[in-house]
N, C-alpha and C. Protein backbone atom coordinates (compact mmCIF):
# COMPACT_ATOMS: atom_id res chain seq x y z
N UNK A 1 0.81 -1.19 0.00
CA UNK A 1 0.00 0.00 0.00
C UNK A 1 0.86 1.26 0.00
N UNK A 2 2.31 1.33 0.93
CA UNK A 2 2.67 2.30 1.03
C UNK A 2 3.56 2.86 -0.05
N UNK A 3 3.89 1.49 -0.75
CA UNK A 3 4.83 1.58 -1.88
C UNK A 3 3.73 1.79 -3.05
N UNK A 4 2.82 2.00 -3.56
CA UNK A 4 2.05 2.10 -4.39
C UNK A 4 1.36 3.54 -4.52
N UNK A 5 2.09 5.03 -3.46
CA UNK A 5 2.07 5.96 -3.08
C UNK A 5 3.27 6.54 -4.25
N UNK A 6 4.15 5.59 -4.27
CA UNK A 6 5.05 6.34 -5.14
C UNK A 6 5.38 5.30 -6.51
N UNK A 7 4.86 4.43 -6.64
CA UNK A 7 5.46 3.44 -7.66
C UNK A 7 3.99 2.53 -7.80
N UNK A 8 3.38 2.30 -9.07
CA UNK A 8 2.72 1.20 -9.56
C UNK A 8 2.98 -0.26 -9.04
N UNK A 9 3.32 -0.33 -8.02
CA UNK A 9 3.39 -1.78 -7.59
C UNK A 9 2.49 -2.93 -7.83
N UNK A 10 1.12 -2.21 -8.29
CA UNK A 10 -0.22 -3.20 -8.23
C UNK A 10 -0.28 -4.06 -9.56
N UNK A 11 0.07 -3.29 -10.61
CA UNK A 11 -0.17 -3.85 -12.04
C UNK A 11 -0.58 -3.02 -13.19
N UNK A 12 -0.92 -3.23 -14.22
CA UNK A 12 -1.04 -2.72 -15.22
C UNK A 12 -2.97 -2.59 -15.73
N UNK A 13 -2.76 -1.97 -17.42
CA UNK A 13 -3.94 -2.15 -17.86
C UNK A 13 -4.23 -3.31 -18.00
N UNK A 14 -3.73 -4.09 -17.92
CA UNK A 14 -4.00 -6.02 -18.22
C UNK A 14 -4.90 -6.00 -16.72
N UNK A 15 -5.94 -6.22 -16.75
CA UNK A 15 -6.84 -6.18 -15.37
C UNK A 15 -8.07 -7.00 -15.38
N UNK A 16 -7.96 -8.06 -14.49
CA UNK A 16 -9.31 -8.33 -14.55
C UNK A 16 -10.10 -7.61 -13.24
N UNK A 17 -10.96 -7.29 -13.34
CA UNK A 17 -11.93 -6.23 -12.06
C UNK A 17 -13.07 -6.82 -11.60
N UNK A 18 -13.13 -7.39 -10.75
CA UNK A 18 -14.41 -7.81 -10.15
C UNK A 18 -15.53 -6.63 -10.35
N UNK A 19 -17.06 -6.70 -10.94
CA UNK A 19 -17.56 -5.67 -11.12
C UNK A 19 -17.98 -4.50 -9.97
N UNK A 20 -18.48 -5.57 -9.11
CA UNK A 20 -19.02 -4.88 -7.88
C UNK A 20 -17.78 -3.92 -7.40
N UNK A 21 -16.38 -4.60 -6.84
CA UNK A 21 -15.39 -3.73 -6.38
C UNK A 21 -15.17 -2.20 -7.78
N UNK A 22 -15.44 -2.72 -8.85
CA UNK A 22 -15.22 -1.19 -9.47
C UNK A 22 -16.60 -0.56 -9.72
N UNK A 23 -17.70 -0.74 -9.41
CA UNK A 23 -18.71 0.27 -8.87
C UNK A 23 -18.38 0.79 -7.13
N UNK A 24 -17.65 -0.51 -6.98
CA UNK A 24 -17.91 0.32 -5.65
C UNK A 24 -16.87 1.85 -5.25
N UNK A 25 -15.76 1.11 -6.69
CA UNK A 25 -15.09 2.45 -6.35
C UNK A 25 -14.86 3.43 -6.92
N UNK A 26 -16.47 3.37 -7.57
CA UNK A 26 -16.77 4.83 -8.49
C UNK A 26 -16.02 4.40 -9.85
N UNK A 27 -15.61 3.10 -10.19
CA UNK A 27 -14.61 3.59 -11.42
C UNK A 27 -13.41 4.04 -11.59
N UNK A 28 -13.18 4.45 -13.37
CA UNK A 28 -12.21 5.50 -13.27
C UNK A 28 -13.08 6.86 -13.53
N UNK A 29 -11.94 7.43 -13.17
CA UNK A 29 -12.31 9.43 -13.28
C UNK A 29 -12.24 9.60 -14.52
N UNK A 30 -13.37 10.87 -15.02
CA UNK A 30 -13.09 10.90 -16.09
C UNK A 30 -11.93 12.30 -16.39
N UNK A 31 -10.73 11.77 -17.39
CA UNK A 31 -10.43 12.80 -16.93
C UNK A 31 -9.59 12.15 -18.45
N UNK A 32 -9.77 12.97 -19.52
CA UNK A 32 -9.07 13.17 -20.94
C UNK A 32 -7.80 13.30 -20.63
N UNK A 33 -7.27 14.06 -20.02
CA UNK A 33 -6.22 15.61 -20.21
C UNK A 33 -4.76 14.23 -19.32
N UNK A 34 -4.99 12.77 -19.12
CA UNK A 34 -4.07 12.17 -18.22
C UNK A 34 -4.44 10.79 -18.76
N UNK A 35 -3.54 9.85 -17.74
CA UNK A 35 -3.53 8.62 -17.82
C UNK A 35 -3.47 8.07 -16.46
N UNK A 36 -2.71 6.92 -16.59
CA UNK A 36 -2.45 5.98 -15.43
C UNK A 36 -3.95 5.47 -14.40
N UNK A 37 -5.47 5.63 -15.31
CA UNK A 37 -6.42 5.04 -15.10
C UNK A 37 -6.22 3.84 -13.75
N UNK A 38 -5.44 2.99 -14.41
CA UNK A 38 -5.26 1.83 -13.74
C UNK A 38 -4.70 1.60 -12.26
N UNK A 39 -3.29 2.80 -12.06
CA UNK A 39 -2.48 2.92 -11.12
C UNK A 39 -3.53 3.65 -10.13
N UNK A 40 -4.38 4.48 -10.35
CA UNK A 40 -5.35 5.14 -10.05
C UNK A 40 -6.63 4.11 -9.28
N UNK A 41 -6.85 3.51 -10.11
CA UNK A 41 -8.01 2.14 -9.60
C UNK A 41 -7.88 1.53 -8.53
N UNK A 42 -6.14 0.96 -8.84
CA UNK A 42 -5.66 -0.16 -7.66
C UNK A 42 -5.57 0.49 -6.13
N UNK A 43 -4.84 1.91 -6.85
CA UNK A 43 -4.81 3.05 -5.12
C UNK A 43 -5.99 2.92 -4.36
N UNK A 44 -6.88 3.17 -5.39
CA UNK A 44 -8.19 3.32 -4.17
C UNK A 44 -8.97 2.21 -3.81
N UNK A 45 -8.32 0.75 -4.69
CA UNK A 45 -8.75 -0.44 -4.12
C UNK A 45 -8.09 -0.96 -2.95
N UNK A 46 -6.90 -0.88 -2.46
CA UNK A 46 -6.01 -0.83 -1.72
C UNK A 46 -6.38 -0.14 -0.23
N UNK A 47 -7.08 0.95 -0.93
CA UNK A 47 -6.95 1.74 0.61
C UNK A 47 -8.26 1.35 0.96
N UNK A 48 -9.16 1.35 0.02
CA UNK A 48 -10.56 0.57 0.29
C UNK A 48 -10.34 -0.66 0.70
N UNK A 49 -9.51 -1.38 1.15
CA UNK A 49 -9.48 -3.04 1.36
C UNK A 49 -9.62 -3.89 0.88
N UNK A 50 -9.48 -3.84 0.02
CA UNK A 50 -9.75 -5.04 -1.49
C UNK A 50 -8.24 -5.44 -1.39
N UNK A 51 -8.57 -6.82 -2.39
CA UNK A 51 -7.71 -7.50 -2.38
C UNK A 51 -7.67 -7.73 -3.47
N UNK A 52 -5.85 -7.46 -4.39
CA UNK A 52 -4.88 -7.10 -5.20
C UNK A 52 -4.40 -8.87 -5.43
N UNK A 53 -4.55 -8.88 -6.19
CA UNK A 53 -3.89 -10.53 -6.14
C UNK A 53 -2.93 -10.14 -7.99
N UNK A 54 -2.10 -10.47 -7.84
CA UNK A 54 -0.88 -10.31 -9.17
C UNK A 54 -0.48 -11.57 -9.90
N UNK A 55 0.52 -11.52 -10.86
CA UNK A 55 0.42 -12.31 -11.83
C UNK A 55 1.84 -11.93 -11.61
N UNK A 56 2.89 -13.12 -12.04
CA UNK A 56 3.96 -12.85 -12.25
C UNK A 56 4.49 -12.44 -13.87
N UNK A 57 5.15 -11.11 -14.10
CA UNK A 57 5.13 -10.90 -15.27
C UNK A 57 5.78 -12.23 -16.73
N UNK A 58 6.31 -12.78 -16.17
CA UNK A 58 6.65 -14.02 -17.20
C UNK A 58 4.93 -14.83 -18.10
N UNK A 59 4.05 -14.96 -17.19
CA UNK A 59 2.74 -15.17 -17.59
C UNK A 59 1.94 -14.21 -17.98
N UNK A 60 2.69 -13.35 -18.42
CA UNK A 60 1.68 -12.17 -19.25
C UNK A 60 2.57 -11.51 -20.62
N UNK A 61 2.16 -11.88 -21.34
CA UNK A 61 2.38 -10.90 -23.08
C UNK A 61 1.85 -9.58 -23.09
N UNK A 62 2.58 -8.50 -23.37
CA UNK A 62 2.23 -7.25 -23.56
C UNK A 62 3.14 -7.01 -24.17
N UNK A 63 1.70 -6.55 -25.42
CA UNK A 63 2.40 -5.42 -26.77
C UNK A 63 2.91 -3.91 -26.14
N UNK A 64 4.03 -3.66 -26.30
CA UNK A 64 4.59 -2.31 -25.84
C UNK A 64 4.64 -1.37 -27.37
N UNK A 65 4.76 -0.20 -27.05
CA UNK A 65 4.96 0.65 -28.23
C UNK A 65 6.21 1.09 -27.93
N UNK A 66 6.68 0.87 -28.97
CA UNK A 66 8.44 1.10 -29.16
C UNK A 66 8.78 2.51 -28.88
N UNK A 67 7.69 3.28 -29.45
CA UNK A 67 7.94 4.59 -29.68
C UNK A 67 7.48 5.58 -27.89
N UNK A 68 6.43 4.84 -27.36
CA UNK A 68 6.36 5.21 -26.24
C UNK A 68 5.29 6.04 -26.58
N UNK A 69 4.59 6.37 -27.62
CA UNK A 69 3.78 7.28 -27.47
C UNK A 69 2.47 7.29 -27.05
N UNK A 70 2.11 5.86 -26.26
CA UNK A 70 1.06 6.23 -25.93
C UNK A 70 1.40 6.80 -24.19
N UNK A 71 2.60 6.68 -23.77
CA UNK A 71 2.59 7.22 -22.64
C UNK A 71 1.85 8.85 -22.77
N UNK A 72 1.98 9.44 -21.25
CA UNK A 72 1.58 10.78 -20.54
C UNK A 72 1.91 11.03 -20.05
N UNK A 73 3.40 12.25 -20.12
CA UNK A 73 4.41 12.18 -18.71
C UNK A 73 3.79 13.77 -18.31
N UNK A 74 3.08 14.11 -17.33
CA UNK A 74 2.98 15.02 -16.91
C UNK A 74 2.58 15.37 -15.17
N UNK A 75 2.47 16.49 -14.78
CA UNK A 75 2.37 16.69 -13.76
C UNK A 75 0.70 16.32 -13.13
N UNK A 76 0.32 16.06 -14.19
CA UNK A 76 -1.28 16.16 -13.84
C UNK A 76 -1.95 14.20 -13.60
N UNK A 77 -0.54 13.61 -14.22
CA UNK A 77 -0.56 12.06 -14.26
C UNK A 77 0.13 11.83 -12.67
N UNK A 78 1.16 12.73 -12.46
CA UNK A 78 1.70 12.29 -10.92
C UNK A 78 0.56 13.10 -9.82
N UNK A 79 0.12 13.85 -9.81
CA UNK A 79 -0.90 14.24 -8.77
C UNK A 79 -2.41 12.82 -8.68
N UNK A 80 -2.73 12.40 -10.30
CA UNK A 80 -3.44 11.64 -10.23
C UNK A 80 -3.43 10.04 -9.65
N UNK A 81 -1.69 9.65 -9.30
CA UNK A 81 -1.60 8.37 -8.61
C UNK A 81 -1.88 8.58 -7.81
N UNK A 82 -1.87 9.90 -6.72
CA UNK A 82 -1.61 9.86 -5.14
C UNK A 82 -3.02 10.63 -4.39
N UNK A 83 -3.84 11.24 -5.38
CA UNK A 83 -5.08 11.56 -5.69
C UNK A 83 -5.22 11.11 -3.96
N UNK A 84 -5.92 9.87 -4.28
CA UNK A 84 -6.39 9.03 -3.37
C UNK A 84 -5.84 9.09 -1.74
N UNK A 85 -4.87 8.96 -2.04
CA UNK A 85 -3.72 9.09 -0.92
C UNK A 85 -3.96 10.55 -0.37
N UNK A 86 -4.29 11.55 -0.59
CA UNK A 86 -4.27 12.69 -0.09
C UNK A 86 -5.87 13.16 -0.27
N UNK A 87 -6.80 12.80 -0.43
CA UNK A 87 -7.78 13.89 -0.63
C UNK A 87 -9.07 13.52 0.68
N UNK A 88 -9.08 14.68 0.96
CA UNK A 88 -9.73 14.92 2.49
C UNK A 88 -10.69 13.95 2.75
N UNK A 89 -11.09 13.58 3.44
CA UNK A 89 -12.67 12.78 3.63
C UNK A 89 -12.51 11.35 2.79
N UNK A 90 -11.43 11.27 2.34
CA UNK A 90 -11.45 9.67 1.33
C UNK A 90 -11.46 8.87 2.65
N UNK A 91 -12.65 8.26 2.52
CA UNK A 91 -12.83 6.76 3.36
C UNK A 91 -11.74 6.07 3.55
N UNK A 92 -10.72 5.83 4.36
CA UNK A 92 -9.81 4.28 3.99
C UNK A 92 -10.17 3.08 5.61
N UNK A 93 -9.80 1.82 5.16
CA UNK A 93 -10.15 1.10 5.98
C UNK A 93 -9.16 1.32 6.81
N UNK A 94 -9.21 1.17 8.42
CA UNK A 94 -7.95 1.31 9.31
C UNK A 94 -7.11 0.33 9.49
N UNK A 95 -7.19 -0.44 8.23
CA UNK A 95 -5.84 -0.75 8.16
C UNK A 95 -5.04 -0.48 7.01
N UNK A 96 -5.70 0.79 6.17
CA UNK A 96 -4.51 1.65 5.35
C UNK A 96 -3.94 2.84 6.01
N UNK A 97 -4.74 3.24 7.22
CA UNK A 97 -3.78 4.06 8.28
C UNK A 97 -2.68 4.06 8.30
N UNK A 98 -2.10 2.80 8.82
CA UNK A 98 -0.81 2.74 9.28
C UNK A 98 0.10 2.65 7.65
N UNK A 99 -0.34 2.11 6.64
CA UNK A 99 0.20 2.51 5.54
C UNK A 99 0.45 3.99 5.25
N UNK A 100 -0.50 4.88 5.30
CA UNK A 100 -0.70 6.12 5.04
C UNK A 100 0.23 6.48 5.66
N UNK A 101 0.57 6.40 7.22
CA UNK A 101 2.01 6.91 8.36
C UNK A 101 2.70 6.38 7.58
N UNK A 102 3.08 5.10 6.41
CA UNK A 102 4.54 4.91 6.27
C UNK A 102 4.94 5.82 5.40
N UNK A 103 3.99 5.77 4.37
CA UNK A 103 3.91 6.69 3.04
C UNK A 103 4.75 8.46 3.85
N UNK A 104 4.01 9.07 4.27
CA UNK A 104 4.37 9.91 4.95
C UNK A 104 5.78 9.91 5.32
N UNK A 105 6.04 9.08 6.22
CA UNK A 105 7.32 8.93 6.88
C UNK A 105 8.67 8.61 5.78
N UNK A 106 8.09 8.02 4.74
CA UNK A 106 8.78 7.54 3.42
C UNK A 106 9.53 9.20 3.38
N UNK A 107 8.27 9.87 2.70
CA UNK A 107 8.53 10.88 2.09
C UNK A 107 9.18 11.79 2.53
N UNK A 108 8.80 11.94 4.18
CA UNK A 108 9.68 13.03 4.97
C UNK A 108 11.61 12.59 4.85
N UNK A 109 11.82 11.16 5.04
CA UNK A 109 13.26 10.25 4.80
C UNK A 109 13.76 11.10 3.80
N UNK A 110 13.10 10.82 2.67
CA UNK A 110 13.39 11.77 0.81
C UNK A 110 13.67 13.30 1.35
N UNK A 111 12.78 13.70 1.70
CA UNK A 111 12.79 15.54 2.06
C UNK A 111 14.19 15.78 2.83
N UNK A 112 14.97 14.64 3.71
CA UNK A 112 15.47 14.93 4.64
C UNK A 112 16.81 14.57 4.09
N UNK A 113 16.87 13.62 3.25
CA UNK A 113 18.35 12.64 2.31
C UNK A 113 18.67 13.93 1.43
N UNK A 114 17.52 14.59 0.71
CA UNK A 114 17.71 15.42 -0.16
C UNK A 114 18.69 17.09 0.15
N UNK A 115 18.11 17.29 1.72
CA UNK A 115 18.45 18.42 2.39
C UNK A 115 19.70 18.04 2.67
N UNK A 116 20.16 16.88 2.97
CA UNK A 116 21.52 16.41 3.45
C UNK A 116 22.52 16.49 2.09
N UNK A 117 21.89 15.97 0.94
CA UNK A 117 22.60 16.02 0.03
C UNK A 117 22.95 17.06 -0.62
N UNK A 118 22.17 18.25 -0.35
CA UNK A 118 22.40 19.43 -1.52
C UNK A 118 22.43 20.80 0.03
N UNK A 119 22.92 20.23 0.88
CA UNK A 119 23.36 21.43 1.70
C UNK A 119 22.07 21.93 2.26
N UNK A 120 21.05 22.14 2.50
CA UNK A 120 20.35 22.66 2.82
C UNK A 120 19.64 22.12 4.29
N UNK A 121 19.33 23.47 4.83
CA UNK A 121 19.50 23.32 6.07
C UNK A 121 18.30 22.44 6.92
N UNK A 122 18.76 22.01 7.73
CA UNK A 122 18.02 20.67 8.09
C UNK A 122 16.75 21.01 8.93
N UNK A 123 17.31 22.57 9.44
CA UNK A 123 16.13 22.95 10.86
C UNK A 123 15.33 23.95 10.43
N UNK A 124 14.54 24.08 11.33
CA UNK A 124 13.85 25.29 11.13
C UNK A 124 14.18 26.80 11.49
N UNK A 125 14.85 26.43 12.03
CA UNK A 125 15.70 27.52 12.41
C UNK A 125 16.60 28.16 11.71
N UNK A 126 17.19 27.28 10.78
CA UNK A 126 18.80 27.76 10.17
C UNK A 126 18.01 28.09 8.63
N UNK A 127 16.64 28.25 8.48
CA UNK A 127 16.52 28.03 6.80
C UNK A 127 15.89 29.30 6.89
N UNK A 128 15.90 30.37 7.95
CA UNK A 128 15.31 32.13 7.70
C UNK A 128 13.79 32.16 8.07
N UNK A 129 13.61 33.35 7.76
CA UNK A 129 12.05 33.39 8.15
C UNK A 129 11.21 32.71 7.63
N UNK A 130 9.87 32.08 7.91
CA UNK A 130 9.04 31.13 7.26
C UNK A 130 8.11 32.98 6.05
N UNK A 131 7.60 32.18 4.88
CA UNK A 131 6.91 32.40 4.32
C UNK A 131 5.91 31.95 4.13
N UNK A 132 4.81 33.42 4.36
CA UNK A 132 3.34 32.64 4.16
C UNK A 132 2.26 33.81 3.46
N UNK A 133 1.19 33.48 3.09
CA UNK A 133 0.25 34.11 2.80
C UNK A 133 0.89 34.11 0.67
């Protein structure tokens, strides 16, 4: 769960969907302007409590496009994996809680490796006045 915050861990468009679990979870969004439908699905099946069962990729054939163009690399495709993960009032079962704290804690690790690596200051104190408004 917590790794699926930052990485597709669940699977691909190759999907079989129980019907009921994808009414129950609204579907996909409609949303032209992006992709990653799928990475999107599994998030909120996950945090909803469903159960993800995988395929090892050796038992699956997928046509790739050489050219890559059906990808969507944009900013509006990475807000849409984590959608789920962040938006107020989203139902999750309590036992994606403690996922949600790792996710978090993941990220603060990154914020903190990053500050270490490029000099920047670790406290709140040493980084100047806060900005707001």
């Amino acid at each position: 769960m917590a790794t699926g915050a930052f990485a597709n861990c669940f699977g691909s468009t190759n999907a079989l969907v129980r019907r009921e679990a994808f009414e129950a979870l609204g579907g996909f969004s409609d949303e032209a302007v992006s992709t990653l439908d799928d990475w999107e699905l599994f998030s909120k099946a996950v945090l909803a409590g469903l159960r993800i069962e995988t395929m090892p990729e050796v038992f699956v054939w997928y046509r790739e496009d050489p050219d890559q163009e059906n990808l969507v690399h944009s900013l509006v495709n990475a807000m849409r994996s984590v959608r789920c993960y962040s938006t107020p009032g989203h139902k999750v079962v309590p036992a994606a809680e403690l996922g949600l704290r790792r996710v978090m804690q993941f990220a603060q690790g990154l914020k903190f490796a990053r500050n270490a690596h490029t000099g920047t200051p670790l406290s709140r104190g040493e980084e100047g006045p806060a900005v707001t408004g």
